[in-house]
C-alpha atoms as a PDB file:
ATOM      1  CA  UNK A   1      17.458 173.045  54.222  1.00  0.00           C
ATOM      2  CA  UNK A   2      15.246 175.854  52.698  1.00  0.00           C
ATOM      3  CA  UNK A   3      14.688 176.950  56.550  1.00  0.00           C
ATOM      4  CA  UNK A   4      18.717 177.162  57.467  1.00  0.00           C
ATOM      5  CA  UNK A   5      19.324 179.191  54.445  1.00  0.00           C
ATOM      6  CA  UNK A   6      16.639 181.623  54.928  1.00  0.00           C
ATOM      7  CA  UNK A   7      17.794 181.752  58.471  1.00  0.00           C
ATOM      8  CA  UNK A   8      21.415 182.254  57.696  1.00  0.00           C
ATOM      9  CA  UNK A   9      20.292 185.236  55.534  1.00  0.00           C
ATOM     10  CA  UNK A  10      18.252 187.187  58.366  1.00  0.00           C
ATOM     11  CA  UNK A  11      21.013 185.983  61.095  1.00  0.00           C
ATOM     12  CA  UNK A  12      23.739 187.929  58.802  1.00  0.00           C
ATOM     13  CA  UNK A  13      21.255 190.742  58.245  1.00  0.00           C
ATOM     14  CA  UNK A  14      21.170 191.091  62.537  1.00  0.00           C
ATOM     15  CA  UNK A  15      24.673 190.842  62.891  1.00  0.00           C
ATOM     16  CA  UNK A  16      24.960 193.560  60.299  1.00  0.00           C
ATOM     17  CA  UNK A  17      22.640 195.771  61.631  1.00  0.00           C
ATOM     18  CA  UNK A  18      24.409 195.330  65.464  1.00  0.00           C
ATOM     19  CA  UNK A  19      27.519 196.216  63.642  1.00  0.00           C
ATOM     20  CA  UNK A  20      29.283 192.496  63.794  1.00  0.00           C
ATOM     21  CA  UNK A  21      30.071 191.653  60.220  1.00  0.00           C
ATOM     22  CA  UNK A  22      31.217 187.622  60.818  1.00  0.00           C
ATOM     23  CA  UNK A  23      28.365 186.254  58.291  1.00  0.00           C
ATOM     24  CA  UNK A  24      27.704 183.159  57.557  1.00  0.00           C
ATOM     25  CA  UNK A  25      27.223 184.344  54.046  1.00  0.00           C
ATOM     26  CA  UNK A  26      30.488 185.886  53.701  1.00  0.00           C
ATOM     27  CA  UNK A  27      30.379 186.045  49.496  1.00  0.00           C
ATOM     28  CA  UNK A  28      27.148 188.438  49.939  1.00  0.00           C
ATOM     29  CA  UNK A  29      28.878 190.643  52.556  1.00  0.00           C
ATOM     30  CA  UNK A  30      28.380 193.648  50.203  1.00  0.00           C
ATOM     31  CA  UNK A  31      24.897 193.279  49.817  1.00  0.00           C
ATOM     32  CA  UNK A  32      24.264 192.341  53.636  1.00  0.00           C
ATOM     33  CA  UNK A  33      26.224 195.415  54.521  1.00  0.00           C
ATOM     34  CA  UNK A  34      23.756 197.620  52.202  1.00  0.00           C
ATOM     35  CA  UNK A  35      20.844 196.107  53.158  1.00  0.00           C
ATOM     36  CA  UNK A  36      21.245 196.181  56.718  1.00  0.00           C
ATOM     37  CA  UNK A  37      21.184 199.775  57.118  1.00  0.00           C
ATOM     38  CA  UNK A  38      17.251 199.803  56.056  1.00  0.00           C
ATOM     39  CA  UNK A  39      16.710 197.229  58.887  1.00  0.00           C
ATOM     40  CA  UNK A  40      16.452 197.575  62.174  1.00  0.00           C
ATOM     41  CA  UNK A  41      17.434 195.250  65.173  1.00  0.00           C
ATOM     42  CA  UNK A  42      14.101 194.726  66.417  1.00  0.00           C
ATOM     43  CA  UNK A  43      13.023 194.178  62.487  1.00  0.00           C
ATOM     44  CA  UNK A  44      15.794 191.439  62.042  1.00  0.00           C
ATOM     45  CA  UNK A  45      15.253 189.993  65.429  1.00  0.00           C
ATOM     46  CA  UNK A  46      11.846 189.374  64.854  1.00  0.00           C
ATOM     47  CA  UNK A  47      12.708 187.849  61.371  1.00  0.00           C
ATOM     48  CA  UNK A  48      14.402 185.418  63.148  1.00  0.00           C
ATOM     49  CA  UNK A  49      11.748 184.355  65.431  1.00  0.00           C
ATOM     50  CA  UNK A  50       9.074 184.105  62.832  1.00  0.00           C
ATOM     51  CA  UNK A  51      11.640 181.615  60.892  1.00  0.00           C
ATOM     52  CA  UNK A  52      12.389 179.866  63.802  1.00  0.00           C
ATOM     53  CA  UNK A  53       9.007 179.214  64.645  1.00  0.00           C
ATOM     54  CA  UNK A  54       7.726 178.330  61.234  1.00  0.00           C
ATOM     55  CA  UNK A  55      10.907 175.282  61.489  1.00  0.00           C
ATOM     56  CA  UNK A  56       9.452 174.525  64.903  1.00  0.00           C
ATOM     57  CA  UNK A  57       5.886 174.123  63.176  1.00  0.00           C
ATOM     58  CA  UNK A  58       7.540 171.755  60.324  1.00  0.00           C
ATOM     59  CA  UNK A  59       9.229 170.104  63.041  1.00  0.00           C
ATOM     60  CA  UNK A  60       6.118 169.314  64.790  1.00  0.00           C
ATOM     61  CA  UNK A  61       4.610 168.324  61.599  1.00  0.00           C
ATOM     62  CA  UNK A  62       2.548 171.053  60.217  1.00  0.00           C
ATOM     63  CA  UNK A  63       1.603 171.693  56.681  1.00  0.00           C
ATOM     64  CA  UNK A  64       5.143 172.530  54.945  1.00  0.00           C
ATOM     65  CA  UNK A  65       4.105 174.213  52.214  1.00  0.00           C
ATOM     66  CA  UNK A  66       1.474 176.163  54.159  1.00  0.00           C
ATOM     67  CA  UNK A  67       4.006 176.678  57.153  1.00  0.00           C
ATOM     68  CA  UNK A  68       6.541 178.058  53.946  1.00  0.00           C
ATOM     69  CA  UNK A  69       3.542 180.710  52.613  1.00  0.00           C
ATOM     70  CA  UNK A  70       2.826 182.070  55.658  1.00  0.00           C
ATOM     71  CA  UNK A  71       6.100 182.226  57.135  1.00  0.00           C
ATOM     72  CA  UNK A  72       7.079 184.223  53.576  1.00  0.00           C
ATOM     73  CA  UNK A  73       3.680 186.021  53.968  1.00  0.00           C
ATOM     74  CA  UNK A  74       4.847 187.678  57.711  1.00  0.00           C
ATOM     75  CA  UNK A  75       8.304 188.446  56.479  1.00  0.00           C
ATOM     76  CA  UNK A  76       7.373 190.478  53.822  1.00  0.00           C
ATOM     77  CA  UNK A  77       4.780 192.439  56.275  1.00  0.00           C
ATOM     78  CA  UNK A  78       8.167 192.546  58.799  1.00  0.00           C
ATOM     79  CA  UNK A  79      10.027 194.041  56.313  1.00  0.00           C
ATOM     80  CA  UNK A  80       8.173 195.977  54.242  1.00  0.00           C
ATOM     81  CA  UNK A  81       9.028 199.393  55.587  1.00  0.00           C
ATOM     82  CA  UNK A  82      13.046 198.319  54.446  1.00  0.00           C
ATOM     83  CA  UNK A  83      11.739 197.188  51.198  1.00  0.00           C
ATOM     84  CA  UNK A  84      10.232 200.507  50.390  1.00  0.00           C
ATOM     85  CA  UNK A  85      13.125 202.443  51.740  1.00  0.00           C
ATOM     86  CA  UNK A  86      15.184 200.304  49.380  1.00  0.00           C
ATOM     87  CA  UNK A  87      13.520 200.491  46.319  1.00  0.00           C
ATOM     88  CA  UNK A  88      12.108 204.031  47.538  1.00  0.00           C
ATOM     89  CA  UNK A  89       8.502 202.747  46.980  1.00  0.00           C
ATOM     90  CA  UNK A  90       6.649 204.760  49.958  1.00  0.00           C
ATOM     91  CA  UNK A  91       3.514 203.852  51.348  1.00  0.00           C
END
């Protein structure tokens, strides 16, 4: 479950950032529609993959809970450059 919502999230943030707003999330269309301009395709693209293989890893049987840190770990390094845009927190 915790995987499908955390996908839905970066799924609406890539079909913001191509300009298609049909979200899943439709009650945080505001806040997708803000957000996405501090991400990039490739950035939300590649948010994708990293969920989908961490789900793939769970699937297969891996640690959950390490699966979960890491996965949560390599989003925030994926995203970092929109979080400090955001909250205007330059590196």
């Amino acid at each position: 479950m915790l995987f499908e919502t955390v996908l839905s999230w970066y799924r609406d943030l890539f079909m913001a950032a191509i300009g298609n707003p049909q979200f899943i999330n439709e009650d945080y269309a505001r806040e997708l529609g803000q957000t996405s301009h501090f991400f990039s395709i490739r950035k939300a693209k590649k948010a994708l993959q990293l969920i989908l293989q961490a789900r793939q890893h769970v699937e297969l049987n891996a640690n959950p809970r390490l699966i979960l840190e890491v996965l949560f770990l390599n989003l925030r390094k994926t995203t970092a450059e929109a979080d400090s845009l955001i909250t205007g927190d330059f590196l």
